[in-house]
Protein backbone atom coordinates (compact mmCIF):
# COMPACT_ATOMS: atom_id res chain seq x y z
CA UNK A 1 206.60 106.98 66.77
CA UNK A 2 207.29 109.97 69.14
CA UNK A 3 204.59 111.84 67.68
CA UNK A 4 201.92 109.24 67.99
CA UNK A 5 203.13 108.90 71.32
CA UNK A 6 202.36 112.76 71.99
CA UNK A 7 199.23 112.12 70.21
CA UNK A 8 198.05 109.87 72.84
CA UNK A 9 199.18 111.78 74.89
CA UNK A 10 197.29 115.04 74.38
CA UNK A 11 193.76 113.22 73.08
CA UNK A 12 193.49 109.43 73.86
CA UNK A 13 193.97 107.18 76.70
CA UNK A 14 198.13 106.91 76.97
CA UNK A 15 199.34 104.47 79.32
CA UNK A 16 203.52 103.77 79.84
CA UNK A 17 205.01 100.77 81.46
CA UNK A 18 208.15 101.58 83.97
CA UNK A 19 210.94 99.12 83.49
CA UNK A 20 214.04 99.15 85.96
CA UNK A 21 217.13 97.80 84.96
CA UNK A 22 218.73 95.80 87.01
CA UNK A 23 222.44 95.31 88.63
CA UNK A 24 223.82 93.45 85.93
CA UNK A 25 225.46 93.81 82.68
CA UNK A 26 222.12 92.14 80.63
CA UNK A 27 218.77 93.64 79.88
CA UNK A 28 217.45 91.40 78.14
CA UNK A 29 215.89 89.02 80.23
CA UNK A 30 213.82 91.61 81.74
CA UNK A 31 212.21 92.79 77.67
CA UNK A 32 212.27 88.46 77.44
CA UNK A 33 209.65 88.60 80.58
CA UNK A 34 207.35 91.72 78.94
CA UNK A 35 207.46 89.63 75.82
CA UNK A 36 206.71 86.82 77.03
CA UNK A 37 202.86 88.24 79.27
CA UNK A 38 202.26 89.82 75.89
CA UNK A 39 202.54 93.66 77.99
CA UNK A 40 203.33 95.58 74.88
CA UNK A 41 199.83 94.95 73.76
CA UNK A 42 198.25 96.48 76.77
CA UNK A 43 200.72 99.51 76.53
CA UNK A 44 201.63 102.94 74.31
CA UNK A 45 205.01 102.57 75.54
CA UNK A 46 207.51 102.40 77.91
CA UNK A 47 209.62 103.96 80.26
CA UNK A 48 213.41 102.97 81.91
CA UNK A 49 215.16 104.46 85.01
CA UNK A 50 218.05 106.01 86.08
CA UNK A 51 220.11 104.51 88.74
CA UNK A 52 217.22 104.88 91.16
CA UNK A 53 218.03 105.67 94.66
CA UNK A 54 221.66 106.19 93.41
CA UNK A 55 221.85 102.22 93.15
CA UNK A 56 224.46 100.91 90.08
CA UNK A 57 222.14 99.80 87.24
CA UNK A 58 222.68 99.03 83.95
CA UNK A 59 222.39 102.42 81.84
CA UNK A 60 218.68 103.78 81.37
CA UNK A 61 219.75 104.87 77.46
CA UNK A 62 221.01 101.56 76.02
CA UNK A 63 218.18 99.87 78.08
CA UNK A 64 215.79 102.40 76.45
CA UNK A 65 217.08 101.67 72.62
CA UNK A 66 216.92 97.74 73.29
CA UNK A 67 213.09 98.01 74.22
CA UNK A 68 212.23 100.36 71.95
CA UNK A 69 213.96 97.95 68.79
CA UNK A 70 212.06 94.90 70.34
CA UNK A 71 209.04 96.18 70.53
CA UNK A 72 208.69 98.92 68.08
CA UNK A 73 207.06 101.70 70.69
CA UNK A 74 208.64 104.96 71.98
CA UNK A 75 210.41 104.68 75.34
CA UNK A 76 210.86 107.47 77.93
CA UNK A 77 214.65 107.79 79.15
CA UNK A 78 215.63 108.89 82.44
CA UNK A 79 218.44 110.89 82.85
CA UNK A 80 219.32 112.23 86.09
CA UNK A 81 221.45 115.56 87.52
CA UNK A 82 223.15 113.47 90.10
CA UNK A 83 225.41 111.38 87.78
CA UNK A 84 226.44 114.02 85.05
CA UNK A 85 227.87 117.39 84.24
CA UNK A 86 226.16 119.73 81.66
CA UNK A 87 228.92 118.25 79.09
CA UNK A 88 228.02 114.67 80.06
CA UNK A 89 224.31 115.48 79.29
CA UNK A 90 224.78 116.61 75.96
CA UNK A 91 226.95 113.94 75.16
CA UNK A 92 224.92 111.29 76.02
CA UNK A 93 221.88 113.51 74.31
CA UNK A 94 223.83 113.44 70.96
CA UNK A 95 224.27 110.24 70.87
CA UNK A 96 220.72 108.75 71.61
CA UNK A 97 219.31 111.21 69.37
CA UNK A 98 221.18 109.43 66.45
CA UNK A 99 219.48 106.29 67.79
CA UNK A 100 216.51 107.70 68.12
CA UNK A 101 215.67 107.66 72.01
CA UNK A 102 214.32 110.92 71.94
CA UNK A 103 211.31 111.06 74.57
CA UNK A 104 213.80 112.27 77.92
CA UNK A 105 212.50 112.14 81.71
CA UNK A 106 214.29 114.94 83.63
CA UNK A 107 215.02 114.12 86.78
CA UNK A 108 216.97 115.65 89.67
CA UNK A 109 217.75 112.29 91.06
CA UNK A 110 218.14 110.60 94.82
CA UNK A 111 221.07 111.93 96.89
CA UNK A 112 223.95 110.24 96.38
CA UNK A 113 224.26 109.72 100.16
CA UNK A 114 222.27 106.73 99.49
CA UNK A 115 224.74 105.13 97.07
CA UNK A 116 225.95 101.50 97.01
CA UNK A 117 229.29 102.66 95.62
CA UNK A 118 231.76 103.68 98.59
CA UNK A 119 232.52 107.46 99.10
CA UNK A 120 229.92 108.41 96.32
CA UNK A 121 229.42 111.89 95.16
CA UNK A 122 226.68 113.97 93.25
CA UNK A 123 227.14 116.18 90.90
CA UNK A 124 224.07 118.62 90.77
CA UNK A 125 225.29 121.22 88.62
CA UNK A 126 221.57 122.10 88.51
CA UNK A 127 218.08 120.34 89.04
CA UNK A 128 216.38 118.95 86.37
CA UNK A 129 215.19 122.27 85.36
CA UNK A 130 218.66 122.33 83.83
CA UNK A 131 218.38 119.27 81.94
CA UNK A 132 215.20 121.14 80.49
CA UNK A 133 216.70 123.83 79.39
CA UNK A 134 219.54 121.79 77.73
CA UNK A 135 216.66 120.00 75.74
CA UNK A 136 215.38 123.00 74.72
CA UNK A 137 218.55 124.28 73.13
CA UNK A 138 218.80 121.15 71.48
CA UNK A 139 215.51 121.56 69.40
CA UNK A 140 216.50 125.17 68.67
CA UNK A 141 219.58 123.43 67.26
CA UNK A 142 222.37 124.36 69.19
CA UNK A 143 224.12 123.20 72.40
CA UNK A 144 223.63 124.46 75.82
CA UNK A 145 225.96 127.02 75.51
CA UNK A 146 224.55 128.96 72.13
CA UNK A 147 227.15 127.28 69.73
CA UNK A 148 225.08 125.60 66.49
CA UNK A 149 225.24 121.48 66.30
CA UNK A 150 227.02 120.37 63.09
CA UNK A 151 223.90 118.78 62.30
CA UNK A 152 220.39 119.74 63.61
CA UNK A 153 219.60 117.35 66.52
CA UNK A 154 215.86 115.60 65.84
CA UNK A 155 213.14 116.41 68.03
CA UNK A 156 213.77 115.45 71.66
CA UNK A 157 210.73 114.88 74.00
CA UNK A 158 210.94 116.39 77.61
CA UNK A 159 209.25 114.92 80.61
CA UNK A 160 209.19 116.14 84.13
CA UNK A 161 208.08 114.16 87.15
CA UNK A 162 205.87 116.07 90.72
CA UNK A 163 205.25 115.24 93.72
CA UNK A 164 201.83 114.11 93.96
CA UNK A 165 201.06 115.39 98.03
CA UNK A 166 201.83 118.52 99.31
CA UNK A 167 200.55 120.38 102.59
CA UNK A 168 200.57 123.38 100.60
CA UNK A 169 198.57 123.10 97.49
CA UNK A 170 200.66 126.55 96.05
CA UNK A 171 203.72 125.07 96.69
CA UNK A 172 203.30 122.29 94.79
CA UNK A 173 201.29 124.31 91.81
CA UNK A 174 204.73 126.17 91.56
CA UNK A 175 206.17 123.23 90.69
CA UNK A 176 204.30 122.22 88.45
CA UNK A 177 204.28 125.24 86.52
CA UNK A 178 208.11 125.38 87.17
CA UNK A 179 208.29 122.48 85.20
CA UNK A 180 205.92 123.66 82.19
CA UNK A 181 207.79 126.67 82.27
CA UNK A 182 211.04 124.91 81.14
CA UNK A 183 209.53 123.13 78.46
CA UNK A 184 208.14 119.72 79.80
CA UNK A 185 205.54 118.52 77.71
CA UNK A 186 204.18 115.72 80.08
CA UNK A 187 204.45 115.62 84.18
CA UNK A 188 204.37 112.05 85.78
CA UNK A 189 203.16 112.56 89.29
CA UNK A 190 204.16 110.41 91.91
CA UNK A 191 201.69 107.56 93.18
CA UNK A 192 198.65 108.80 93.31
CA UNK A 193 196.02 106.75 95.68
CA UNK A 194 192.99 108.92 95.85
CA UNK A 195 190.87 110.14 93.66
CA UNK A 196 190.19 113.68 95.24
CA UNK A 197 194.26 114.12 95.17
CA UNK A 198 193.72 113.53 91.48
CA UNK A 199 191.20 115.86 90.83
CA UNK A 200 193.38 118.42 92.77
CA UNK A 201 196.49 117.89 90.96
CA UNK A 202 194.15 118.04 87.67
CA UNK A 203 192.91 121.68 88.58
CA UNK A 204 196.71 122.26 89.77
CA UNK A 205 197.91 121.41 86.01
CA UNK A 206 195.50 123.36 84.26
CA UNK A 207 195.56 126.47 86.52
CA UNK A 208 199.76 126.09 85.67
CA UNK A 209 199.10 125.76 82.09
CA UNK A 210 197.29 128.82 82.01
CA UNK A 211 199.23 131.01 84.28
CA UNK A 212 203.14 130.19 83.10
CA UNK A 213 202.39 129.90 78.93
CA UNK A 214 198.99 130.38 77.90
CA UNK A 215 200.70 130.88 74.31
CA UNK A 216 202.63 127.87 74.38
CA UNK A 217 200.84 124.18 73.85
CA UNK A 218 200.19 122.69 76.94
CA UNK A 219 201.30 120.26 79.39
CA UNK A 220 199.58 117.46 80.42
CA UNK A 221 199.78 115.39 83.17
CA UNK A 222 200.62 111.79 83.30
CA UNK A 223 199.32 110.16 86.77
CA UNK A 224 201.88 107.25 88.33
CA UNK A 225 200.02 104.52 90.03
CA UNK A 226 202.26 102.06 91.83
CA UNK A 227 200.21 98.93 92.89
CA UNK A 228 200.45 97.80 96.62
CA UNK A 229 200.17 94.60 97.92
CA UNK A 230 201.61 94.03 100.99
CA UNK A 231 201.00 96.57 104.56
CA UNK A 232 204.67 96.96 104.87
CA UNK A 233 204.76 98.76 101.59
CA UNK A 234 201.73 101.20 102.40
CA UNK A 235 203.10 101.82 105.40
CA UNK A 236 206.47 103.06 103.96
CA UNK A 237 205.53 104.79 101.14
CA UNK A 238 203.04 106.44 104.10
CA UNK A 239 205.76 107.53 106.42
CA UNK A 240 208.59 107.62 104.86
CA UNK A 241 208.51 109.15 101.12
CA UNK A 242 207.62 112.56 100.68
CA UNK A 243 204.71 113.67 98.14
CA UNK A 244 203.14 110.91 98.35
CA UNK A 245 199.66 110.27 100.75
CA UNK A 246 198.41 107.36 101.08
CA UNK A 247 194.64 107.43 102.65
CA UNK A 248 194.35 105.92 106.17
CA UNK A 249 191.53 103.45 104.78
CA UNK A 250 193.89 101.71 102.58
CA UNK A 251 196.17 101.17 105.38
CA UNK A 252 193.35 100.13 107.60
CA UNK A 253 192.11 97.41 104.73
CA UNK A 254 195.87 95.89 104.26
CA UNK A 255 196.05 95.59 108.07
CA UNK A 256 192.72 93.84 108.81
CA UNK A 257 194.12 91.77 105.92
CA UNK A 258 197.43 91.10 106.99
CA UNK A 259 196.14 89.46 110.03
CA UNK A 260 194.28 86.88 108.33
CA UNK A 261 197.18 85.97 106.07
CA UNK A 262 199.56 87.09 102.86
CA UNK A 263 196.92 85.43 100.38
CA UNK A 264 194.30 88.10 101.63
CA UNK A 265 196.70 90.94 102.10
CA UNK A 266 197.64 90.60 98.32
CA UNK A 267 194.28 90.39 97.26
CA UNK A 268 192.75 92.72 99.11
CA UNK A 269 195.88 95.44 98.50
CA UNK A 270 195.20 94.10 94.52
CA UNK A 271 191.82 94.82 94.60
CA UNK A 272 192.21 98.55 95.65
CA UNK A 273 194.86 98.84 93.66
CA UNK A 274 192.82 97.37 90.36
CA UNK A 275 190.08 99.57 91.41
CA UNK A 276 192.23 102.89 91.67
CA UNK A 277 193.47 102.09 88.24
CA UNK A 278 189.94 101.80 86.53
CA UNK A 279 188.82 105.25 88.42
CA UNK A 280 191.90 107.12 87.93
CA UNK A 281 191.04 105.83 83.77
CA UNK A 282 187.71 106.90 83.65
CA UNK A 283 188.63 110.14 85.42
CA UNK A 284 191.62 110.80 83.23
CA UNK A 285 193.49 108.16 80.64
CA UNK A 286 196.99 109.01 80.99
CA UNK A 287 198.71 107.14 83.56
CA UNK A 288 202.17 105.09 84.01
CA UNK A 289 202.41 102.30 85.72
CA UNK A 290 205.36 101.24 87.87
CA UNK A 291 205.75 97.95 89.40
CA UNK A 292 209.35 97.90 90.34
CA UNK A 293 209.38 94.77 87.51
CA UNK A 294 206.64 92.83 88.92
CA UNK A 295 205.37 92.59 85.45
CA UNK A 296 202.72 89.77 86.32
CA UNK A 297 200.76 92.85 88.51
CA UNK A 298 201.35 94.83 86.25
CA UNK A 299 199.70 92.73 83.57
CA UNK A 300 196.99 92.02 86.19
CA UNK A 301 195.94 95.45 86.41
CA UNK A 302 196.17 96.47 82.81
CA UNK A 303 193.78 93.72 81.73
């Protein structure tokens, strides 16, 4: 499963669907609406998050292993720094190996400032560089601190996730090859809206690839595309999240839009998001798609 995925990956178009669990102790309604558009056809598999934003949701693993069983394609796990310690990690690692959620998406993870639990704290033993290295161990057979597993873990899968803006072109290159340099063996950028930032995080990726491991097999890169629909949301995503850009003229198009209505702000924010998808394809097949769980866009754009 994992090794068709990587397959894809490395020499076919690979597309992965971004699920979000939600604040409540069920997941399945949310695999009952996938199932129910038909979005596993359109899709190599999928992915789940982490307590985004440091928001309570139900756990990223078990949400993980009851997609993956339903629908019989690989899923990418989040695991953040925020919520555990390095013996927390490897826990939860041995465990979902046995249950084979093995694909893992290292992330650092929101500040826990932003927490809907009272008097919330991070742990951050390390970023997700850390979580990297732990995976590493792992395939060499041991734990994180050099002592031999009873039983030799199977492969884990390590992905890493970039900004996909920067000022500073180098900066962000380090990064990148940061990442590559621990191991990850696919980067998800953040929305990308342009195709010119693509192309530049493109020659980014392959200028890492060959300066931090030329002897290793390389990383590629995964582009996120997250559909917009409504001005409000360019506008935030424009102003207030870092490493992402999103061009003036899409902003300009919602806007004329908005004024004539939310019918023609959704289509015309559809339509440039449809089109983005098709270019961003045809420029380079490996994207995932996040919707925050608006799987009926999502479906949209993948037909």
């Amino acid at each position: 499963m994992f090794d068709t995925l990587l397959e894809k990956l490395n020499n076919e178009t690979y597309i992965t669907l971004e699920t979000t669990p939600g604040h409540s102790p069920v997941f399945t309604p949310t695999i009952d609406k996938i199932a129910s558009l038909g979005l596993d056809k359109y899709v190599d598999g999928f992915s789940t998050t982490d307590n985004p934003l440091a928001k309570l949701k139900y756990n990223a693993l078990f949400a993980a292993k009851m997609l993956q069983d339903r629908f019989n394609k690989p899923v990418i796990a989040t695991m953040s720094m925020r919520d555990r310690n390095k013996i927390a990690l490897q826990s939860d690692l041995l465990g979902a190996n046995e249950v084979d959620i093995r694909a893992i998406l290292a992330l650092t993870g929101d500040p826990a400032t932003m927490s809907d639990q009272p008097r919330t704290k991070g742990v951050f033993e390390g970023d997700s560089t850390l979580l990297l290295d732990i995976i590493s161990a792992f395939n060499s057979g041991m734990n994180y601190a050099g002592k031999p597993l009873a039983v030799e873990p199977k492969p884990l899968y390590p992905f890493a996730v970039v900004n996909s803006y920067a000022k500073n072109p180098k900066t962000l290159q380090k990064k990148i090859q940061k990442k590559i340099k621990h191991g990850a063996l696919g980067i998800i950028t953040q929305p990308v809206y342009d195709l010119e930032s693509a192309k530049i995080l493109l020659e980014m990726k392959e200028n890492a690839n060959k300066e931090c491991c030329p002897e290793k097999k390389k990383a590629e890169l995964i582009f996120g595309i997250f559909p917009i629909t409504k001005l409000r949301t360019a506008q935030f995503l424009s102003a207030h999240v870092p490493g992402i850009n999103v061009p003036d003229i899409w902003i300009e198009r919602l806007r004329l839009a908005h004024e004539k209505g939310e019918k023609e702000e959704y289509k015309v924010g559809f339509e440039l998001s449809k089109e983005l998808f098709e270019d961003i394809k045809a420029l380079h097949p490996k994207i995932h798609l996040m919707t925050a769980n608006q799987f009926g866009i999502a479906k949209d754009i993948l037909v």
